[in-house]
N, C-alpha and C. Protein backbone atom coordinates (compact mmCIF):
# COMPACT_ATOMS: atom_id res chain seq x y z
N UNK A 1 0.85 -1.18 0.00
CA UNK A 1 0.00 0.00 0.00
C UNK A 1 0.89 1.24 0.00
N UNK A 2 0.56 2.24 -0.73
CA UNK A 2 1.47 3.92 -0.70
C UNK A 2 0.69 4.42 0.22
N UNK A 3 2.22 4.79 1.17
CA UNK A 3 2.36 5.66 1.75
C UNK A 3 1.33 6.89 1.97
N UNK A 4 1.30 7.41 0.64
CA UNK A 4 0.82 9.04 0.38
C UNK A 4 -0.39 8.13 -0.94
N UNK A 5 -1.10 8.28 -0.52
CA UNK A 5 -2.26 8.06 -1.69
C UNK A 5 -2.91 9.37 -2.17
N UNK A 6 -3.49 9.41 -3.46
CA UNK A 6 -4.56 10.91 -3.91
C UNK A 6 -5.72 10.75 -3.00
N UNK A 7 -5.79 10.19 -2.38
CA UNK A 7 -7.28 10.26 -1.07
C UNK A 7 -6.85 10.62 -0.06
N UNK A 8 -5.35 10.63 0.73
CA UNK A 8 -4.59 10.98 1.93
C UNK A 8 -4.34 12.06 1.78
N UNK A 9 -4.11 12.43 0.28
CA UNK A 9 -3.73 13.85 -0.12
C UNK A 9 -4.88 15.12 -0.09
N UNK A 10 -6.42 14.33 -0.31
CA UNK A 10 -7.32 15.27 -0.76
C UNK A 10 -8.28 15.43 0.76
N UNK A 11 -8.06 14.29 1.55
CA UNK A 11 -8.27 14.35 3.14
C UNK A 11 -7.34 15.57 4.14
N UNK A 12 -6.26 15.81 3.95
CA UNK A 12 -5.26 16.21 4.49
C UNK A 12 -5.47 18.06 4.05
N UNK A 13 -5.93 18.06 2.84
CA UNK A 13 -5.89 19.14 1.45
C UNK A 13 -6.53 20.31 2.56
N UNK A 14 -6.46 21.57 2.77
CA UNK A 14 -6.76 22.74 3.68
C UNK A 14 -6.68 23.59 2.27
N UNK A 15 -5.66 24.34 1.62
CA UNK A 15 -5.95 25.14 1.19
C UNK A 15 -6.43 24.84 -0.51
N UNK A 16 -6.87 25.35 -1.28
CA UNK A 16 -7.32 25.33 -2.39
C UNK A 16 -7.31 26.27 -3.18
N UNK A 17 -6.47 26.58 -4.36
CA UNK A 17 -5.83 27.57 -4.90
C UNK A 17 -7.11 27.83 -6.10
N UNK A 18 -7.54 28.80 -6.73
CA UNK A 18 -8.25 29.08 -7.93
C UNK A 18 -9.17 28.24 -8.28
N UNK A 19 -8.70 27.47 -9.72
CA UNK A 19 -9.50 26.45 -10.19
C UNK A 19 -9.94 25.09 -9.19
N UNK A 20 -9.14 24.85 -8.00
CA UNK A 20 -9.36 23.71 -7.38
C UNK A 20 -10.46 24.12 -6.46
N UNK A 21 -11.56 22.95 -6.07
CA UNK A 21 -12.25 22.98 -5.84
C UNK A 21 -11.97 22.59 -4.40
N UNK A 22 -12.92 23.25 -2.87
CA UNK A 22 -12.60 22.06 -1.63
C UNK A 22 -14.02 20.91 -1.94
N UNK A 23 -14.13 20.39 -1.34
CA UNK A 23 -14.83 19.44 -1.24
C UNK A 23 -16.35 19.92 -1.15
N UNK A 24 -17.14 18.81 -1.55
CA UNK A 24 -18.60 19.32 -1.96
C UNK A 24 -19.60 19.84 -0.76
N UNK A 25 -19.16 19.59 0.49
CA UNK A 25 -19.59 19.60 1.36
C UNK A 25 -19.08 20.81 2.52
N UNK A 26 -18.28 21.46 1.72
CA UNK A 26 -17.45 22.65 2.41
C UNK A 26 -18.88 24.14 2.47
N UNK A 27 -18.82 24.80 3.56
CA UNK A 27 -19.63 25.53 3.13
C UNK A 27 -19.06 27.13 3.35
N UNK A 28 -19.37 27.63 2.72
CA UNK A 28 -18.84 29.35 2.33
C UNK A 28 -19.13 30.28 3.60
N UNK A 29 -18.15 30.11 4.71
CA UNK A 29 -18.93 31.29 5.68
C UNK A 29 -18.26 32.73 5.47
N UNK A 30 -17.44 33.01 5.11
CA UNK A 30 -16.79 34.39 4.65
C UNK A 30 -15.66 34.90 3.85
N UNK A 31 -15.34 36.26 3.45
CA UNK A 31 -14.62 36.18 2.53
C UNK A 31 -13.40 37.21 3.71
N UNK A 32 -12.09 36.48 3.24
CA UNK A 32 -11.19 37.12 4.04
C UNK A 32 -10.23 37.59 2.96
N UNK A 33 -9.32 38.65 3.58
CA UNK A 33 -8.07 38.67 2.98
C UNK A 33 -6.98 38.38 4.00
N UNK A 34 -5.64 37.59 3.07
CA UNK A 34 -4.82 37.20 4.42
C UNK A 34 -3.18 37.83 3.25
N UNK A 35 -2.79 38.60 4.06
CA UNK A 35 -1.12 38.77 3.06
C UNK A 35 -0.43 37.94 3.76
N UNK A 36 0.84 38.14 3.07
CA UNK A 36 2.29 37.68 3.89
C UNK A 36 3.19 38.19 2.09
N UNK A 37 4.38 38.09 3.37
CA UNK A 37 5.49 38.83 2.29
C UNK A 37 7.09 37.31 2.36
N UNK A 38 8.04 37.71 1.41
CA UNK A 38 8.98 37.19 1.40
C UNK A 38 9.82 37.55 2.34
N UNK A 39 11.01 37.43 2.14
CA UNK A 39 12.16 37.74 2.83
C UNK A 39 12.78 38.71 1.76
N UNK A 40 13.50 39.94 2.65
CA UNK A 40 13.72 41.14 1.63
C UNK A 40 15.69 40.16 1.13
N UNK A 41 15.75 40.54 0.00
CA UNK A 41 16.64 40.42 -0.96
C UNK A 41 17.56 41.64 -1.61
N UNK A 42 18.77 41.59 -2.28
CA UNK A 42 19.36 42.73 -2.61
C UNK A 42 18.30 42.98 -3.90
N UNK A 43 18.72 44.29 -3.81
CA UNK A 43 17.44 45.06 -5.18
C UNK A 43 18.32 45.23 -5.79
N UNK A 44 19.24 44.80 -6.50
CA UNK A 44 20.27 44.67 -7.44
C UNK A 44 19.70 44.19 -9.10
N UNK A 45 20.03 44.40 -10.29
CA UNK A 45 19.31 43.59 -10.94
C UNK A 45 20.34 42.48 -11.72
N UNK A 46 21.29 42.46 -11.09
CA UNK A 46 22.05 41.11 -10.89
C UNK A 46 21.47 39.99 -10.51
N UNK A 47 21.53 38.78 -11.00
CA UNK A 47 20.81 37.22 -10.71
C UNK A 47 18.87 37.83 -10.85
N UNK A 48 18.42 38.44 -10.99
CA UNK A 48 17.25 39.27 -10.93
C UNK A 48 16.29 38.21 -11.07
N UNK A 49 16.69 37.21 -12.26
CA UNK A 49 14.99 36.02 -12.48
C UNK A 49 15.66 34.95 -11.12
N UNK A 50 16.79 34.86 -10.66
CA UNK A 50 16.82 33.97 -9.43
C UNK A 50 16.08 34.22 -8.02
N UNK A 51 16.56 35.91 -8.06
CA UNK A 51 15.82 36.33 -7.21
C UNK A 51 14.45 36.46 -6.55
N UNK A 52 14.11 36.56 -8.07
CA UNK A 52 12.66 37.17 -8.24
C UNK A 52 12.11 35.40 -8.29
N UNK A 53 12.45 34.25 -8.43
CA UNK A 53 12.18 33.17 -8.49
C UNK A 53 11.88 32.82 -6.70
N UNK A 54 13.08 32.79 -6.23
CA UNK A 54 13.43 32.57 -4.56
C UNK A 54 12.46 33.37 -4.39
N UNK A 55 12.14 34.39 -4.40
CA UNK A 55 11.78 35.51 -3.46
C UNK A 55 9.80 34.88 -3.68
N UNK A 56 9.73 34.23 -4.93
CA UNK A 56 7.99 33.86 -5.61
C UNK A 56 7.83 32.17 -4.96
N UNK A 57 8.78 31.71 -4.48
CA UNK A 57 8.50 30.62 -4.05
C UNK A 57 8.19 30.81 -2.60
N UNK A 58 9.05 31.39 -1.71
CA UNK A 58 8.93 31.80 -0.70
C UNK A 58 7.95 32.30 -0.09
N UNK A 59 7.00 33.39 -1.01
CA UNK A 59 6.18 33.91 -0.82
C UNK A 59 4.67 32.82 -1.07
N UNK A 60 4.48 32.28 -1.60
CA UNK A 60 3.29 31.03 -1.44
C UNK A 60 3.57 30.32 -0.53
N UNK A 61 4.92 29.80 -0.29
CA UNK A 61 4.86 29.17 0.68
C UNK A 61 4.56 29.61 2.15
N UNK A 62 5.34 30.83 2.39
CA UNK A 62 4.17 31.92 3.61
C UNK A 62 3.13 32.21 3.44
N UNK A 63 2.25 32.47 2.44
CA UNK A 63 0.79 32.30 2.09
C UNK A 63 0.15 31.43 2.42
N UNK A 64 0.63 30.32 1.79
CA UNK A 64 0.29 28.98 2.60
C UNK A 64 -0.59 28.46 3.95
N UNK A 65 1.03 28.87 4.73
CA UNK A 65 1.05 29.19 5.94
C UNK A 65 0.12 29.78 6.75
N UNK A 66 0.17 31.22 6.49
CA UNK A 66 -0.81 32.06 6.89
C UNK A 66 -2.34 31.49 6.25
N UNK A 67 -2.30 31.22 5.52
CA UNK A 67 -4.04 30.76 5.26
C UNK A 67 -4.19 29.47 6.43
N UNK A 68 -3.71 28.40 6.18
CA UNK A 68 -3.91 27.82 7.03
C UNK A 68 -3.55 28.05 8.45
N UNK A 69 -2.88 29.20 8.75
CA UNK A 69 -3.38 29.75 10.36
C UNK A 69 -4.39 30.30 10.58
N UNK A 70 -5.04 31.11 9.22
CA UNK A 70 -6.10 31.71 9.16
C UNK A 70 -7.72 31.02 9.85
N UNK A 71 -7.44 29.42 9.13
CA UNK A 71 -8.08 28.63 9.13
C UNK A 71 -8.82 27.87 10.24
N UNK A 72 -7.26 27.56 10.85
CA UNK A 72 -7.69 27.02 12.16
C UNK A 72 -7.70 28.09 13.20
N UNK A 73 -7.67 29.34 13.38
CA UNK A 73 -8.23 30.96 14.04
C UNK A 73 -9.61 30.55 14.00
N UNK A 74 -10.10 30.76 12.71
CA UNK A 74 -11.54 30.74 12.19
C UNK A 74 -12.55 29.75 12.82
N UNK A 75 -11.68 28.27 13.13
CA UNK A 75 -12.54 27.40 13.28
C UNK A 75 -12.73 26.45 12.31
N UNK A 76 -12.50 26.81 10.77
CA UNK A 76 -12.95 26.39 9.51
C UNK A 76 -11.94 24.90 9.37
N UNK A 77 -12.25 24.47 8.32
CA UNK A 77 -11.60 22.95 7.57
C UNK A 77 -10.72 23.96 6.57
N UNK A 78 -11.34 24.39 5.33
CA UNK A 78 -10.87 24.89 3.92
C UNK A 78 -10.43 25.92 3.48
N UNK A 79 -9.62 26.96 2.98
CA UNK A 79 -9.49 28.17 2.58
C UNK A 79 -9.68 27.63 0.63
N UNK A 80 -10.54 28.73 0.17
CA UNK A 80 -10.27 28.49 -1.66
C UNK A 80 -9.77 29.94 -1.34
N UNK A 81 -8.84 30.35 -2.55
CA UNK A 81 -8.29 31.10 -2.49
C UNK A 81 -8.69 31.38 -4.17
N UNK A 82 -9.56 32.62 -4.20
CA UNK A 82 -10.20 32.97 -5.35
C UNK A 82 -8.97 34.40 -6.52
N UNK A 83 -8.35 34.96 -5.59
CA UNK A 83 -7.80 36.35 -6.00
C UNK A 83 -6.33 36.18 -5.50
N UNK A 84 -5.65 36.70 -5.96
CA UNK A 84 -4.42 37.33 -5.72
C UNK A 84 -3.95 38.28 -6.37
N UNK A 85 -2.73 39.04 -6.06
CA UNK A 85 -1.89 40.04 -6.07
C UNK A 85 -0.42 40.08 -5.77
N UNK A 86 0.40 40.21 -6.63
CA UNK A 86 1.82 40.12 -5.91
C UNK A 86 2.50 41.38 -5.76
N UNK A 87 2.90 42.40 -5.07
CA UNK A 87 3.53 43.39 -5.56
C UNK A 87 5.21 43.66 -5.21
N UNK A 88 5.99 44.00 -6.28
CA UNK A 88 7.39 44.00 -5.95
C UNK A 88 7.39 45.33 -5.16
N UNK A 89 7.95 45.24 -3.78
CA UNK A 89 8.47 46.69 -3.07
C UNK A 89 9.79 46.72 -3.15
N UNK A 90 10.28 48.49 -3.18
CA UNK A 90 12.05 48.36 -3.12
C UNK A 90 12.13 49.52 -1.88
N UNK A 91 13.02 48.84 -1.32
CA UNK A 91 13.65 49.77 -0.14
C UNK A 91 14.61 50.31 -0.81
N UNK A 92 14.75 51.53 -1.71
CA UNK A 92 15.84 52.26 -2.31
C UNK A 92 17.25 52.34 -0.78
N UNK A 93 16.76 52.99 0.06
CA UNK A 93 17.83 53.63 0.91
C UNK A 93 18.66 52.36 1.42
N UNK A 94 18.05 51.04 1.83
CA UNK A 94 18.40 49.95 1.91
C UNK A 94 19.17 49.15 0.83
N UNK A 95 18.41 49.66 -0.11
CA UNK A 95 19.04 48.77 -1.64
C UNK A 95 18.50 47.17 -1.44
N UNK A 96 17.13 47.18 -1.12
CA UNK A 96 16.36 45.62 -0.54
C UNK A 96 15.06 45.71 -1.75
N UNK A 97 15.16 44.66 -2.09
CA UNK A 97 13.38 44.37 -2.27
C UNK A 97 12.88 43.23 -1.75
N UNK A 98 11.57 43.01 -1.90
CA UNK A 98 10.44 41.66 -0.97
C UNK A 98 9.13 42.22 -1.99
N UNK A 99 8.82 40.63 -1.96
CA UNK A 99 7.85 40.76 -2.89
C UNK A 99 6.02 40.71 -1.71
N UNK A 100 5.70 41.38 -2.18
CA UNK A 100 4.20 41.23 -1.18
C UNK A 100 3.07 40.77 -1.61
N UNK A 101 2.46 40.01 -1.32
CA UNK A 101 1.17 39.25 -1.66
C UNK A 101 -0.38 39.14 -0.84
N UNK A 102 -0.95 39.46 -1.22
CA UNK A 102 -2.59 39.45 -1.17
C UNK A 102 -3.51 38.45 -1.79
N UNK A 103 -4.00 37.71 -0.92
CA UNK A 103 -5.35 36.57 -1.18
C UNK A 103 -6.56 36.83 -0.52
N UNK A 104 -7.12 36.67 -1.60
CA UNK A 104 -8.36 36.56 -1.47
C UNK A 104 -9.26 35.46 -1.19
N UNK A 105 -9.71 34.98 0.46
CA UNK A 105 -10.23 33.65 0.52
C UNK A 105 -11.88 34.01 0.80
């Protein structure tokens, strides 16, 4: 038997991005917004698509996060996550950027 089955996976499943659906039985009690940001990076435009890569992975993965803290705050099983937003900020005086993100659950 595996380990990790697509039924362990869709039991376990909390957040739900766009097109994915939660389960049929989930029911809609409100609409939240939850941000979270990356970790700030040199604002250089040296390595720039690495950066900007690290800095876009990072940032869902704290999204993530935060939704499902959101979640169990709430009380709830599911977050769908209908909207987003990413925005690049630069700390000129720093010479930093971090990318910032907004969902819409």
């Amino acid at each position: 038997m595996k380990a990790n089955t697509k039924a362990d996976e869709d039991q376990s499943k909390i957040v739900y991005w766009h097109r994915e659906l939660p389960p049929m039985e989930a029911d809609l009690i409100a609409e939240h917004t939850v941000e979270a940001n990356s970790s700030r990076v040199a604002g250089t435009i040296a390595h720039r698509d690495e950066l900007w890569n690290r800095c876009y992975e990072e940032l869902m993965a704290n999204a993530e996060s935060r939704l499902i803290q959101e979640v169990v705050r709430l009380g709830g099983h599911y977050a769908h996550v209908y909207d987003e937003a990413i925005d690049p900020k630069h700390d000129d005086a720093a010479g930093e950027a971090v990318q910032a993100g907004r969902r819409g659950v």
